[in-house]
C-alpha atoms as a PDB file:
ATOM      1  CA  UNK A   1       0.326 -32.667   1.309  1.00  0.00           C
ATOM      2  CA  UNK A   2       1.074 -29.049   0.777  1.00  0.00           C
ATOM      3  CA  UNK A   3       1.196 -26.916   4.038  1.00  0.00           C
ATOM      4  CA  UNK A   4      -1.358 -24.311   4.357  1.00  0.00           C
ATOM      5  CA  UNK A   5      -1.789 -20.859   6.111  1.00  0.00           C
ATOM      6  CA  UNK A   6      -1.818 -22.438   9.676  1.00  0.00           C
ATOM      7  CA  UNK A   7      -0.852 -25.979   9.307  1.00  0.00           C
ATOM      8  CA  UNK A   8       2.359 -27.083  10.607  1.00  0.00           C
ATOM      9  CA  UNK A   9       4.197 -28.630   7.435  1.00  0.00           C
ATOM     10  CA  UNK A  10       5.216 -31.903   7.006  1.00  0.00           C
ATOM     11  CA  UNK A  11       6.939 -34.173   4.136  1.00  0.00           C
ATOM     12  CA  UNK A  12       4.819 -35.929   1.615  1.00  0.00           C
ATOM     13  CA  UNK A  13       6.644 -38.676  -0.726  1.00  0.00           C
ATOM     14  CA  UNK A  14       4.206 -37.539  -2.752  1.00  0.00           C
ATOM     15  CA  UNK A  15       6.040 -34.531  -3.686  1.00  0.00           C
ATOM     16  CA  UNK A  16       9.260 -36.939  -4.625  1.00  0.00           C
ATOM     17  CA  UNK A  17       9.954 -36.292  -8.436  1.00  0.00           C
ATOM     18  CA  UNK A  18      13.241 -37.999  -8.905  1.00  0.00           C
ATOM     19  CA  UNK A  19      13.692 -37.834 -13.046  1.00  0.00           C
ATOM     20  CA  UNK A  20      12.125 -33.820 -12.809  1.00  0.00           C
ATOM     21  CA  UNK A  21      14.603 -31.827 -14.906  1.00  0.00           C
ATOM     22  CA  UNK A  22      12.405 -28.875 -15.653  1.00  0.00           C
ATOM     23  CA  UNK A  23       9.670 -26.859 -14.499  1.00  0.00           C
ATOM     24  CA  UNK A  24       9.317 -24.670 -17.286  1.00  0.00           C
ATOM     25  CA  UNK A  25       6.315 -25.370 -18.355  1.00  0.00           C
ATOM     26  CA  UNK A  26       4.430 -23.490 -15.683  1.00  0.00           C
ATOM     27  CA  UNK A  27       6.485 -20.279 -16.373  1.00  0.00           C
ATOM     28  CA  UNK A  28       3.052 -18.732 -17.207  1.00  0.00           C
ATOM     29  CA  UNK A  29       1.675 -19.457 -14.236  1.00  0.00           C
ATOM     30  CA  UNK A  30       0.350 -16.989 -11.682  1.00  0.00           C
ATOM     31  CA  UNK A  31      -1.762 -16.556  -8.465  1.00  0.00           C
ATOM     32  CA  UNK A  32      -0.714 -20.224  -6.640  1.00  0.00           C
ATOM     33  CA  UNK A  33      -2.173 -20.579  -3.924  1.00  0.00           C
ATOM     34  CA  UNK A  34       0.543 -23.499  -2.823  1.00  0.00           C
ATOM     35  CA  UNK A  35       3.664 -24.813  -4.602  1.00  0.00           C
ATOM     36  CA  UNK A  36       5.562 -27.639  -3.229  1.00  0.00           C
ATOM     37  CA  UNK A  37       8.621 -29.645  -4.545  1.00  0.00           C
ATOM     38  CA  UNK A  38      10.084 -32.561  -2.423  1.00  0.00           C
ATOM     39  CA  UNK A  39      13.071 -34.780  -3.333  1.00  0.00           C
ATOM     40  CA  UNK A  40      13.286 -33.711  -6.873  1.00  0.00           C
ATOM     41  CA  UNK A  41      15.902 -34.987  -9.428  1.00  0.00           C
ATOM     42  CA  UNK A  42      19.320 -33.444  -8.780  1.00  0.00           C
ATOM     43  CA  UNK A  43      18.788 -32.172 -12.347  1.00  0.00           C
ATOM     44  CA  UNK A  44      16.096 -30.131 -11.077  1.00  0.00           C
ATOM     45  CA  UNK A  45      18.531 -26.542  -9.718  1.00  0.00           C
ATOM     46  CA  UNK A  46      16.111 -23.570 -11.177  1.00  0.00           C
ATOM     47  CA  UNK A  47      12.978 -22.411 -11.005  1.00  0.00           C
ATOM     48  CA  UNK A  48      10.932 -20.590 -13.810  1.00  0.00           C
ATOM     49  CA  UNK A  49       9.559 -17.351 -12.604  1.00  0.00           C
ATOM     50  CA  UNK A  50       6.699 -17.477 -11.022  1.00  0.00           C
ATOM     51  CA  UNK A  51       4.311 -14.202 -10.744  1.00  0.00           C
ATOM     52  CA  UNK A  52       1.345 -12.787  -8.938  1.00  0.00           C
ATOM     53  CA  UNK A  53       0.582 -13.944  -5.676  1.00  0.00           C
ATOM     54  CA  UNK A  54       1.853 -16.813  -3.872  1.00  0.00           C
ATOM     55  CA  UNK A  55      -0.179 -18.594  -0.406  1.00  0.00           C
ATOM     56  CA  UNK A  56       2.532 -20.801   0.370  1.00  0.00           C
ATOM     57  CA  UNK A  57       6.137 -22.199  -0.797  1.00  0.00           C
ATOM     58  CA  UNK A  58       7.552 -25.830   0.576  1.00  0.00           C
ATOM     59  CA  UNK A  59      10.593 -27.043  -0.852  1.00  0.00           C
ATOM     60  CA  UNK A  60      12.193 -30.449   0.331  1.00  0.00           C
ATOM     61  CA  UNK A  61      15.323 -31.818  -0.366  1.00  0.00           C
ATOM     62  CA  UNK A  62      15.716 -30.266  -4.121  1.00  0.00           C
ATOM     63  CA  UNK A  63      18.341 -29.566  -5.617  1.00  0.00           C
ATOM     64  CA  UNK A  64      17.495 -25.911  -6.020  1.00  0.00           C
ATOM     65  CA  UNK A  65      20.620 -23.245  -5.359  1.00  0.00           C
ATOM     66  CA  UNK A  66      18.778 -20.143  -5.304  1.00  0.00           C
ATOM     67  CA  UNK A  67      15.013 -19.010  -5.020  1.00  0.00           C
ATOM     68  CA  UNK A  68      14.760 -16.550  -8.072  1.00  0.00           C
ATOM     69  CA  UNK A  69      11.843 -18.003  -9.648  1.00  0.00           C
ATOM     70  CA  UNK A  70       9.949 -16.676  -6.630  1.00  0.00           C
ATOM     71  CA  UNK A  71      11.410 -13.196  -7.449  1.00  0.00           C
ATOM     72  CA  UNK A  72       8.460 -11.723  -9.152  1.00  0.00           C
ATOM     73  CA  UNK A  73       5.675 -12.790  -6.304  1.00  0.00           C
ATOM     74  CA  UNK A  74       3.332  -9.979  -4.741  1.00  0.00           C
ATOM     75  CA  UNK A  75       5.530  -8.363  -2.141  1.00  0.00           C
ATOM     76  CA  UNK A  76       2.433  -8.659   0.506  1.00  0.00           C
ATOM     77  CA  UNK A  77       0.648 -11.367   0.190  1.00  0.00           C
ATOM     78  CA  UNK A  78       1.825 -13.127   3.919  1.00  0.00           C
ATOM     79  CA  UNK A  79       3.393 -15.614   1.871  1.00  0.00           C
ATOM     80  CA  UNK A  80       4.045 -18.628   4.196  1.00  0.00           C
ATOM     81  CA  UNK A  81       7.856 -20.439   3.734  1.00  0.00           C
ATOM     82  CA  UNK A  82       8.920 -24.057   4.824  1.00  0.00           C
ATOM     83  CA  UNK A  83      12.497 -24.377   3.281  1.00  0.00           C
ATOM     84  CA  UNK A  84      13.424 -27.506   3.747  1.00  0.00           C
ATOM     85  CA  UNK A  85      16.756 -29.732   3.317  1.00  0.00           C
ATOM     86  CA  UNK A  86      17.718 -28.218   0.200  1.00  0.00           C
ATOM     87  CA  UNK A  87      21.490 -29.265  -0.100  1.00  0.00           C
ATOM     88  CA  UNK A  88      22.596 -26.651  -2.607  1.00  0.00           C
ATOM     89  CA  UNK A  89      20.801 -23.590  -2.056  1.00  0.00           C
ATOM     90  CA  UNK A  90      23.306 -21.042  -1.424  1.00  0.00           C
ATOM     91  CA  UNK A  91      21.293 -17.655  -0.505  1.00  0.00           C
ATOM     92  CA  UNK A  92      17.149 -16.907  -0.324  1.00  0.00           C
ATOM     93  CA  UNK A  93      18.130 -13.698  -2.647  1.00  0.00           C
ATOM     94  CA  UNK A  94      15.146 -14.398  -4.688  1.00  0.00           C
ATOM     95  CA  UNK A  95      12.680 -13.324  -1.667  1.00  0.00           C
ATOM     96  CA  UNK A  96      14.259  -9.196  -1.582  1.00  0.00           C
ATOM     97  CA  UNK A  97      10.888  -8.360  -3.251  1.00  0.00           C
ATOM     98  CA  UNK A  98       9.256  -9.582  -0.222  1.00  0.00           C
ATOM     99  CA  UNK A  99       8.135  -7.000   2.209  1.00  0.00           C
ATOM    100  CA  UNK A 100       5.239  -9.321   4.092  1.00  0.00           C
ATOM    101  CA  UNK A 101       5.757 -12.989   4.905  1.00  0.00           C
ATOM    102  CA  UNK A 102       3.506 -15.006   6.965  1.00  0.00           C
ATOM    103  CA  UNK A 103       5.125 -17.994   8.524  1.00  0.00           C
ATOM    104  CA  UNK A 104       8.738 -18.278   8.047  1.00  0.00           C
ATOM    105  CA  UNK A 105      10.555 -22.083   8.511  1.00  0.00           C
ATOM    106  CA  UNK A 106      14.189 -22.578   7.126  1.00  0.00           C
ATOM    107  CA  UNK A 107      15.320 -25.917   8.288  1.00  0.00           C
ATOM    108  CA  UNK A 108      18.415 -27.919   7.637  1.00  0.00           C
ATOM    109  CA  UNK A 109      19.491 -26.442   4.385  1.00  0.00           C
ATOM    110  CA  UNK A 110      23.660 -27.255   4.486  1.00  0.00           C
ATOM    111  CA  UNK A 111      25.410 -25.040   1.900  1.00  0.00           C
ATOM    112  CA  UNK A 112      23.845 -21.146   2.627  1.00  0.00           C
ATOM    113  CA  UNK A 113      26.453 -18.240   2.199  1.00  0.00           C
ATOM    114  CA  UNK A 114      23.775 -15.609   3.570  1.00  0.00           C
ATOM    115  CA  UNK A 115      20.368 -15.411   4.214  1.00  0.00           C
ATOM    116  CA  UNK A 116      19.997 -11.375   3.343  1.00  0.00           C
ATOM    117  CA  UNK A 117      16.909 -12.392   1.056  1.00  0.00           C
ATOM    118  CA  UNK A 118      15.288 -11.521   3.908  1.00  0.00           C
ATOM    119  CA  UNK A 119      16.543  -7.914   4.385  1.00  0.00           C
ATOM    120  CA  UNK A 120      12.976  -6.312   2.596  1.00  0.00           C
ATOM    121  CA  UNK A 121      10.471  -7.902   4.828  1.00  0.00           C
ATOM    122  CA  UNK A 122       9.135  -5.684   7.617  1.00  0.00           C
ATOM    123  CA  UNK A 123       6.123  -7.766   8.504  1.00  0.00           C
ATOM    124  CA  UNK A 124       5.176 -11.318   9.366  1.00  0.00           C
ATOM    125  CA  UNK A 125       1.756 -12.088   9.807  1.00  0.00           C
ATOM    126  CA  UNK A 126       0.309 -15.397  11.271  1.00  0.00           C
ATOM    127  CA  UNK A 127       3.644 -16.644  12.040  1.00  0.00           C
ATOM    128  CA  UNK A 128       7.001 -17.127  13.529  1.00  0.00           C
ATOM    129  CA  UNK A 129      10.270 -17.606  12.364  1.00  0.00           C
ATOM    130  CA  UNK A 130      12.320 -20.999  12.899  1.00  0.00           C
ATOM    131  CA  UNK A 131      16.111 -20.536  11.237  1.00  0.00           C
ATOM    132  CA  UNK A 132      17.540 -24.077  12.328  1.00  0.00           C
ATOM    133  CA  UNK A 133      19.737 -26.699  11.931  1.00  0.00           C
ATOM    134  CA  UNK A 134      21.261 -24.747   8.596  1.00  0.00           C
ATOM    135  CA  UNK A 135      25.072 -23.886   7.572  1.00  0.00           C
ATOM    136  CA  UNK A 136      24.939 -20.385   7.082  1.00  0.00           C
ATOM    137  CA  UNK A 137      28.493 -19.242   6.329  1.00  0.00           C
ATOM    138  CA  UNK A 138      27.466 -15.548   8.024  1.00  0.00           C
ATOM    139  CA  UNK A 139      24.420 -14.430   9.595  1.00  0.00           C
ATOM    140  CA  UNK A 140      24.979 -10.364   9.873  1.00  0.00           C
ATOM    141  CA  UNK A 141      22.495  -7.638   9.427  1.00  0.00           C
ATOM    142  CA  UNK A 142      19.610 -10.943   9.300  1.00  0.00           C
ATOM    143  CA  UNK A 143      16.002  -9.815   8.965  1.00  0.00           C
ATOM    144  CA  UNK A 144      16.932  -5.688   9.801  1.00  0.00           C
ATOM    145  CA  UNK A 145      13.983  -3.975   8.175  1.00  0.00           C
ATOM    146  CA  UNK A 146      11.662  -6.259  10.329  1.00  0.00           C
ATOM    147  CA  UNK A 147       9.536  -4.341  12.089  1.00  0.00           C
ATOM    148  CA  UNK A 148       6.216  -6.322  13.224  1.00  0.00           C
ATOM    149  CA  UNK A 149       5.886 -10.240  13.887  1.00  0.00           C
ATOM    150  CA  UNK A 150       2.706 -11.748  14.862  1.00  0.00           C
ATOM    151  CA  UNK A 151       3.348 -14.484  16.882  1.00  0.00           C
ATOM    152  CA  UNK A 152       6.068 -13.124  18.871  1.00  0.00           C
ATOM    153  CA  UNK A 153       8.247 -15.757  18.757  1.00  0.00           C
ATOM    154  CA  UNK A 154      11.833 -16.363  16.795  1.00  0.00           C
ATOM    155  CA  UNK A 155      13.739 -19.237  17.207  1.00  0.00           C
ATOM    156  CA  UNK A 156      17.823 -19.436  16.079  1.00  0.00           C
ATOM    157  CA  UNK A 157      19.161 -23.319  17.067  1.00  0.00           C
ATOM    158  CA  UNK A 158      21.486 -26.072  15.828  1.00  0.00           C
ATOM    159  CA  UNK A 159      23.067 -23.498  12.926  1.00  0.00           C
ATOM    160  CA  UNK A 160      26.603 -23.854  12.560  1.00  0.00           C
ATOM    161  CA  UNK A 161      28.745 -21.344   9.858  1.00  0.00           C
ATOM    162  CA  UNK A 162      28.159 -17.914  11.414  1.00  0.00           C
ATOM    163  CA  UNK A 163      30.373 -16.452  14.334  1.00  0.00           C
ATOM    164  CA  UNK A 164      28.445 -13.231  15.141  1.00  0.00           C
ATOM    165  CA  UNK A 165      24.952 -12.835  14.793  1.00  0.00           C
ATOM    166  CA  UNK A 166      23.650  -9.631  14.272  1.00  0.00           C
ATOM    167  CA  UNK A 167      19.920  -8.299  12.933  1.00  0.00           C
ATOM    168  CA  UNK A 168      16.791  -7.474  13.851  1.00  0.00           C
ATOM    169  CA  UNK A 169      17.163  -4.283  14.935  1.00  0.00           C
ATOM    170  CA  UNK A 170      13.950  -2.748  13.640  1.00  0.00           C
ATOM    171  CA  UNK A 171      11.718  -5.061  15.517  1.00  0.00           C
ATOM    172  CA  UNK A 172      10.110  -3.146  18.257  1.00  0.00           C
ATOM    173  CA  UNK A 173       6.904  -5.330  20.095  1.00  0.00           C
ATOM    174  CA  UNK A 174       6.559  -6.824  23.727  1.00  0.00           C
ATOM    175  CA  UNK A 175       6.287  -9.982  25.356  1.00  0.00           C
ATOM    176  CA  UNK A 176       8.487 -11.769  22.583  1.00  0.00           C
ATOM    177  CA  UNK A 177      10.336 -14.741  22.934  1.00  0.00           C
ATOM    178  CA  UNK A 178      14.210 -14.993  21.472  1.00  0.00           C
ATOM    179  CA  UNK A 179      15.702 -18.350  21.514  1.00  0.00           C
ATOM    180  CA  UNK A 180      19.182 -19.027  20.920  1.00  0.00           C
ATOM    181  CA  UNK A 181      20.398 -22.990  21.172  1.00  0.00           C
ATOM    182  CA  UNK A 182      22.942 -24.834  19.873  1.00  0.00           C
ATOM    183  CA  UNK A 183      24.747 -22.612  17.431  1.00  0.00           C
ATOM    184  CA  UNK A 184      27.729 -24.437  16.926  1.00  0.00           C
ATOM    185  CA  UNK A 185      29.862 -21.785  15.968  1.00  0.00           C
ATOM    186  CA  UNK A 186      28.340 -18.578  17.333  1.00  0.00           C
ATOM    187  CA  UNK A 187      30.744 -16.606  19.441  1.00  0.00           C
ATOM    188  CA  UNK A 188      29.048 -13.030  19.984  1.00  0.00           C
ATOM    189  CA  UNK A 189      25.542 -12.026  19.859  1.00  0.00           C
ATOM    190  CA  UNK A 190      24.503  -8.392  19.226  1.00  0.00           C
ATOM    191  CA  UNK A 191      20.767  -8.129  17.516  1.00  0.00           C
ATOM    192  CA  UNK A 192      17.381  -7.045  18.943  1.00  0.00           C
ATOM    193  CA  UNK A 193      18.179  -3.794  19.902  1.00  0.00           C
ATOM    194  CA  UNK A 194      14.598  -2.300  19.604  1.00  0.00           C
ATOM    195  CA  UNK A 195      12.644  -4.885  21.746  1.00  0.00           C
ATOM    196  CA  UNK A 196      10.780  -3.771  25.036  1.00  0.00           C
ATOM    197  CA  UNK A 197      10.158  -6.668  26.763  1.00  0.00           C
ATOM    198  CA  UNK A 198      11.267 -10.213  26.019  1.00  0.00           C
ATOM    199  CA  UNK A 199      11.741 -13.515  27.377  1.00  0.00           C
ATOM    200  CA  UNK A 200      15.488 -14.559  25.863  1.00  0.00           C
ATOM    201  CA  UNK A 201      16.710 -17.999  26.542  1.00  0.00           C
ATOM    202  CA  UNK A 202      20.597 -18.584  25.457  1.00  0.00           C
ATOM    203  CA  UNK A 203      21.642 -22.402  25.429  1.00  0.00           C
ATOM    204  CA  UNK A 204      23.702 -25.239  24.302  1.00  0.00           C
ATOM    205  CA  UNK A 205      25.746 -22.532  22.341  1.00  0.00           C
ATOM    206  CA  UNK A 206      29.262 -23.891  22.717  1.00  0.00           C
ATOM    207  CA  UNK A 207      31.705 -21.539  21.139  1.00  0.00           C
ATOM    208  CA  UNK A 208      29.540 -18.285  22.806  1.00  0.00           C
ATOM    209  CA  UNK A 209      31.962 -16.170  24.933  1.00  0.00           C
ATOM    210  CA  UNK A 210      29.685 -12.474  24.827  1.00  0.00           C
ATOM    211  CA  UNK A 211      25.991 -11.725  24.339  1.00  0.00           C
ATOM    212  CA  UNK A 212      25.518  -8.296  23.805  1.00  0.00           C
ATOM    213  CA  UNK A 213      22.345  -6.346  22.761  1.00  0.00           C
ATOM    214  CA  UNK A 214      18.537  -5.940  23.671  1.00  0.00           C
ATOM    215  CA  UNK A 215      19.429  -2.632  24.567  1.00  0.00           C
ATOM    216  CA  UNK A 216      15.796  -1.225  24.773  1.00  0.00           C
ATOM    217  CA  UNK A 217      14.846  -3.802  26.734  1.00  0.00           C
ATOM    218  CA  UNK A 218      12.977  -2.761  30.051  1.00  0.00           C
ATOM    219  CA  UNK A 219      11.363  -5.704  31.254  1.00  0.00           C
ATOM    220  CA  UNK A 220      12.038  -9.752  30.492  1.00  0.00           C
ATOM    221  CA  UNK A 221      13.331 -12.736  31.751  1.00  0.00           C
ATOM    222  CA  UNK A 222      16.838 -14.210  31.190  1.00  0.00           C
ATOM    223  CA  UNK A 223      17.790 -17.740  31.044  1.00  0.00           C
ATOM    224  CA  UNK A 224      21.327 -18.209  30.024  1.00  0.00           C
ATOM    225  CA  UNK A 225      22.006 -21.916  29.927  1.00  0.00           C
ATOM    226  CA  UNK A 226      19.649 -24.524  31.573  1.00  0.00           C
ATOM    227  CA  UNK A 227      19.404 -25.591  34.597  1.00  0.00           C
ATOM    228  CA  UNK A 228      18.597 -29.873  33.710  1.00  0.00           C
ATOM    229  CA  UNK A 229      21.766 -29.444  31.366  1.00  0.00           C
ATOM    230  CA  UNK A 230      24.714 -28.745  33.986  1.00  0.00           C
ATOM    231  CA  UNK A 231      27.670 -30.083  31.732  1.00  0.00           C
ATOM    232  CA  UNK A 232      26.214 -28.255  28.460  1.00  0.00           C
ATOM    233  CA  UNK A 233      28.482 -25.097  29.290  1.00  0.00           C
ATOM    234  CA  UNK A 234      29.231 -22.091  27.228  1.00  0.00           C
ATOM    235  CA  UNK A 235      32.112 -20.079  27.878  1.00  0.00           C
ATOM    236  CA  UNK A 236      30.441 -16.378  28.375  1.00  0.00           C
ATOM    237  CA  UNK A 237      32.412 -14.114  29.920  1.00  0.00           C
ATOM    238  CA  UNK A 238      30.554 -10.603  29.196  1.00  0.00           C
ATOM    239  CA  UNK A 239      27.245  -9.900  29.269  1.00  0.00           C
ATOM    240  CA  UNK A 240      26.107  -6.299  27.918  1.00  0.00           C
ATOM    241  CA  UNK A 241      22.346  -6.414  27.448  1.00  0.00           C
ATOM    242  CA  UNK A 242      19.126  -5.119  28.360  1.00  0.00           C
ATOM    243  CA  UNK A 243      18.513  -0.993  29.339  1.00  0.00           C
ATOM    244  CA  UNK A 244      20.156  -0.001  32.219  1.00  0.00           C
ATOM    245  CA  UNK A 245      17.177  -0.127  34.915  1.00  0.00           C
ATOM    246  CA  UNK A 246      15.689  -2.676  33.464  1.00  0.00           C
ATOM    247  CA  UNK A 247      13.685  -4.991  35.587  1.00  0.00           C
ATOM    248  CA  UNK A 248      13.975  -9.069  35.325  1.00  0.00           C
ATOM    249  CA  UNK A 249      11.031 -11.116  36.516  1.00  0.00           C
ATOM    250  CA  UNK A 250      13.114 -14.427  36.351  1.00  0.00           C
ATOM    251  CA  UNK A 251      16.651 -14.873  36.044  1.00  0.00           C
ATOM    252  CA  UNK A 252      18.952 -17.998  35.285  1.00  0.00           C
ATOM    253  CA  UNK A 253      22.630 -18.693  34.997  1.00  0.00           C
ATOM    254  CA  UNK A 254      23.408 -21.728  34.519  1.00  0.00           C
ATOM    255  CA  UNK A 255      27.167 -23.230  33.274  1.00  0.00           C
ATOM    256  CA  UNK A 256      28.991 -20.067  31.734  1.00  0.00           C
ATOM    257  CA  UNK A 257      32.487 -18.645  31.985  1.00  0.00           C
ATOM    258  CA  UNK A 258      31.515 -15.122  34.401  1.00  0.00           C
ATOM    259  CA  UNK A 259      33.578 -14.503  36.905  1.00  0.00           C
ATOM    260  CA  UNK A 260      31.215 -11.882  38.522  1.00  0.00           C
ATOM    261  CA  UNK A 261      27.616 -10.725  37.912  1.00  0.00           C
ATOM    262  CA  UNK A 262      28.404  -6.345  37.946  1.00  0.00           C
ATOM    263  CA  UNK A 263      26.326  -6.816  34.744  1.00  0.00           C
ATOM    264  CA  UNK A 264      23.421  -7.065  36.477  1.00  0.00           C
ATOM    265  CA  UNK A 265      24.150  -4.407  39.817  1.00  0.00           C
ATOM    266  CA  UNK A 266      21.536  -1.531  38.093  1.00  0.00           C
ATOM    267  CA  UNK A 267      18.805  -3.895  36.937  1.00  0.00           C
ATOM    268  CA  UNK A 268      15.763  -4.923  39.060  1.00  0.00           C
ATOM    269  CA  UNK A 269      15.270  -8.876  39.986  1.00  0.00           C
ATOM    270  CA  UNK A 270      11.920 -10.633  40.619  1.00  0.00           C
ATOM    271  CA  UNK A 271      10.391 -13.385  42.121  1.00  0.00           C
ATOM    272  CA  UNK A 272      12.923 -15.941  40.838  1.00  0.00           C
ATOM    273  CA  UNK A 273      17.128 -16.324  40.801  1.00  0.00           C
ATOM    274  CA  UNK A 274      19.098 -19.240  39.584  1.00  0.00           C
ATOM    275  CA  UNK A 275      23.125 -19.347  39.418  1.00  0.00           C
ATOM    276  CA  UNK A 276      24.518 -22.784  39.033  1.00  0.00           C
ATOM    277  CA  UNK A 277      27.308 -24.271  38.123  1.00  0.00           C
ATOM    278  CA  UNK A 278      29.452 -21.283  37.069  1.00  0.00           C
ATOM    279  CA  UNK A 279      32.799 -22.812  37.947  1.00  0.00           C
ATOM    280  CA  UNK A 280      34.450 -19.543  37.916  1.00  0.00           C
ATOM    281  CA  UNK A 281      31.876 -17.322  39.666  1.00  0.00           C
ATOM    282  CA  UNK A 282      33.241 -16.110  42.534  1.00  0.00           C
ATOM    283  CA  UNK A 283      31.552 -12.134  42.901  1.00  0.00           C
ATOM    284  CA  UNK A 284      28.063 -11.525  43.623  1.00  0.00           C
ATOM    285  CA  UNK A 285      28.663  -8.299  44.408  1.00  0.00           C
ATOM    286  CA  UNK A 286      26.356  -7.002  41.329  1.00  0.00           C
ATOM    287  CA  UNK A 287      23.026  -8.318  42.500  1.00  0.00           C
ATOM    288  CA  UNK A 288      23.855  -8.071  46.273  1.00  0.00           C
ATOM    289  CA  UNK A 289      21.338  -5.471  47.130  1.00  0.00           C
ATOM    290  CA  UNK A 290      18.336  -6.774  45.247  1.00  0.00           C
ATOM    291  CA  UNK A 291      18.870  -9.838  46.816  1.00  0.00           C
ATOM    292  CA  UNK A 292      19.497  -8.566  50.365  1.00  0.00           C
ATOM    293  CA  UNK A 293      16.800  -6.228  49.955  1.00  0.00           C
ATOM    294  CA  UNK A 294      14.192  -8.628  49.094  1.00  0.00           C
ATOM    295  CA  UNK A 295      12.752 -11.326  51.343  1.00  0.00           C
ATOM    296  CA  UNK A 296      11.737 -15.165  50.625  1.00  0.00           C
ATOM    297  CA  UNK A 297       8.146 -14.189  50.091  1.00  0.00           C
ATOM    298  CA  UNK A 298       9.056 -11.881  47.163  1.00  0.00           C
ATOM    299  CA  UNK A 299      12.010 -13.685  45.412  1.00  0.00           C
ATOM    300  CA  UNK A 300      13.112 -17.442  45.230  1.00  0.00           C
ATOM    301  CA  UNK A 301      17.262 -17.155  45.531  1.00  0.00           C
ATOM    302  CA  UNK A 302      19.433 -20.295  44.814  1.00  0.00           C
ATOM    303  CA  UNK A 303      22.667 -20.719  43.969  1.00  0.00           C
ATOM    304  CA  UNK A 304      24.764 -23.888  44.396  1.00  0.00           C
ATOM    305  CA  UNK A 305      27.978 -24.965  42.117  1.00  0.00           C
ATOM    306  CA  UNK A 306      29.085 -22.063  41.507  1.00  0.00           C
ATOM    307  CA  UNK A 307      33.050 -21.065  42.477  1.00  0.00           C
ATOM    308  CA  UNK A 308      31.961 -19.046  45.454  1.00  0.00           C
ATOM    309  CA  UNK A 309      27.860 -19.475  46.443  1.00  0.00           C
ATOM    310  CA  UNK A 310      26.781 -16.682  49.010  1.00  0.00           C
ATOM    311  CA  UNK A 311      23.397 -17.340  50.836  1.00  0.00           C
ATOM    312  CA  UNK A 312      20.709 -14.216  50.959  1.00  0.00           C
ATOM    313  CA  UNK A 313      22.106 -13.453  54.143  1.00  0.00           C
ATOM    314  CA  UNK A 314      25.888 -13.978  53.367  1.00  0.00           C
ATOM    315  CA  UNK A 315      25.157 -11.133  51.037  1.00  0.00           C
ATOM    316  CA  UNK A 316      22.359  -9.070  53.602  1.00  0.00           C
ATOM    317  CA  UNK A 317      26.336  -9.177  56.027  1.00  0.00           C
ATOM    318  CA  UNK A 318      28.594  -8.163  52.676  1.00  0.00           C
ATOM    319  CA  UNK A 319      29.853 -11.336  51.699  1.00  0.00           C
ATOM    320  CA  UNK A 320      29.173 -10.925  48.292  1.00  0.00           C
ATOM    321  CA  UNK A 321      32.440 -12.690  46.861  1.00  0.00           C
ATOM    322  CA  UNK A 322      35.302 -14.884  47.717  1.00  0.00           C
END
């Protein structure tokens, strides 16, 4: 049935109108508290204009190529989304009277130029934001009035179109989790530049060669690759993130292109480090006095596959590289 405010959605054949050419008899329409449309007729590729205020919008597989018939909906209203499959939308333009959303899904749609419909919203209430398994043809600037998300948690994986991702800026909160996995194309990341503390987790991303960004960030953890996925590796070779003293509880390298961690020589490290299979890591010189300085009570070290894989007290003597 239709999703509502905190129900995670899921496909009804219900919704499956296969000879729907119009919907223009509801153009009068306003104050919905759900629409949805599933596997509508390929005939079916605008809206009518729907007004007042809308709960909740599911579309699955339609043939829809824009959203304007949402155009006119009350800007804050926590509107939930679940954009679904929707093989010819091109852009979400008809959301930039938005400024509240609640939950925001947008799964699988294949033919999106942009998704700057998004660009008005500065809050989401009771919800995160999933942007997967889309072709977005560029993803710059994404979601950069955003200031305040309530469940602290954004997820970007299995996109493909966009080579730099860049948004978010606005977005200042703490303990939030950034996910990044299996973005096809994605060579550079530079977004999230207001966050204080977050828990960022890069992965799977095979084309990725710098992550920049997060500059406000003070405290977090940082996994970049994983360590039960050795052979999933993705050619980073500069890392420019996080505030200069900032201080990482858990740290994680796993199968990337860095030759040397000086990245990482002002930051703070905590109870746990990870650096595996880095075939061309060969300079620990960057972390060598957090590590030498701590003891195995306070931080977990390990390191093993890498090019060159000092021991806590190969770096305590001044081994730090090969």
């Amino acid at each position: 049935g239709l999703p509502g405010a905190y129900l995670q959605y899921t496909y009804d054949p219900s919704m499956s109108n296969q000879s729907l050419e119009s919907l223009d008899g509801l153009s009068n329409v306003t104050n919905i508290e759900a629409i949805g449309i599933g596997g509508g007729s390929s005939e079916l590729t605008s809206l009518p204009t729907f007004n007042g205020r809308i709960r909740s919008i599911a579309l699955h597989q339609t043939a829809l190529n824009n959203l304007d018939g949402f155009s006119e909906g009350t800007p804050e209203y926590n509107t939930d989304l679940y954009i679904y499959g929707n093989y010819n939308l091109q852009n979400v333009d008809g959301l930039l009277n938005y400024n509240v959303l609640g939950e925001v899904n947008l799964v699988n749609n294949s033919n999106l130029s942009n998704i700057d419909g998004f660009d008005n919203v500065s809050e989401i209430n009771n919800g995160a934001i999933l942007i997967a398994g889309n072709y977005i043809e560029q993803a710059n600037s994404v979601f950069e009035s955003l200031v305040s998300i309530d469940f602290y948690e954004i997820n970007i994986s299995n996109n493909s179109g966009f080579d730099n991702f860049s948004g978010f800026n606005a977005l200042n909160a703490e303990n939030f989790s950034v996910e990044f996995n299996n973005n096809s194309d994605l060579e550079n990341i530079n977004a999230f530049n207001s966050l204080n503390k977050v828990n960022l987790i890069i992965s799977n991303n095979q084309s990725l060669t710098s992550i920049n960004g997060f500059q406000s960030v003070t405290e977090g953890n940082l996994g970049i690759g994983r360590i039960d996925e050795p052979n999933s590796n993705q050619p980073i070779e500069t890392i420019t993130i996080f505030d200069s003293s900032a201080f990482i509880n858990i740290l994680g390298l796993f199968s990337t292109n860095l030759t040397n961690l000086n990245s990482f020589q002002n930051f703070g490290l905590g109870e746990l480090v990870q650096i595996h299979h880095n075939n061309l890591l060969t300079d620990f010189c960057g972390i060598r006095n957090q590590v030498s300085n701590s003891t195995t009570d306070t931080m977990s070290y390990s390191t093993n596959n890498n090019a060159y894989n000092p021991s806590r007290y190969d770096l305590a003597d001044g081994n730090c590289s090969n």
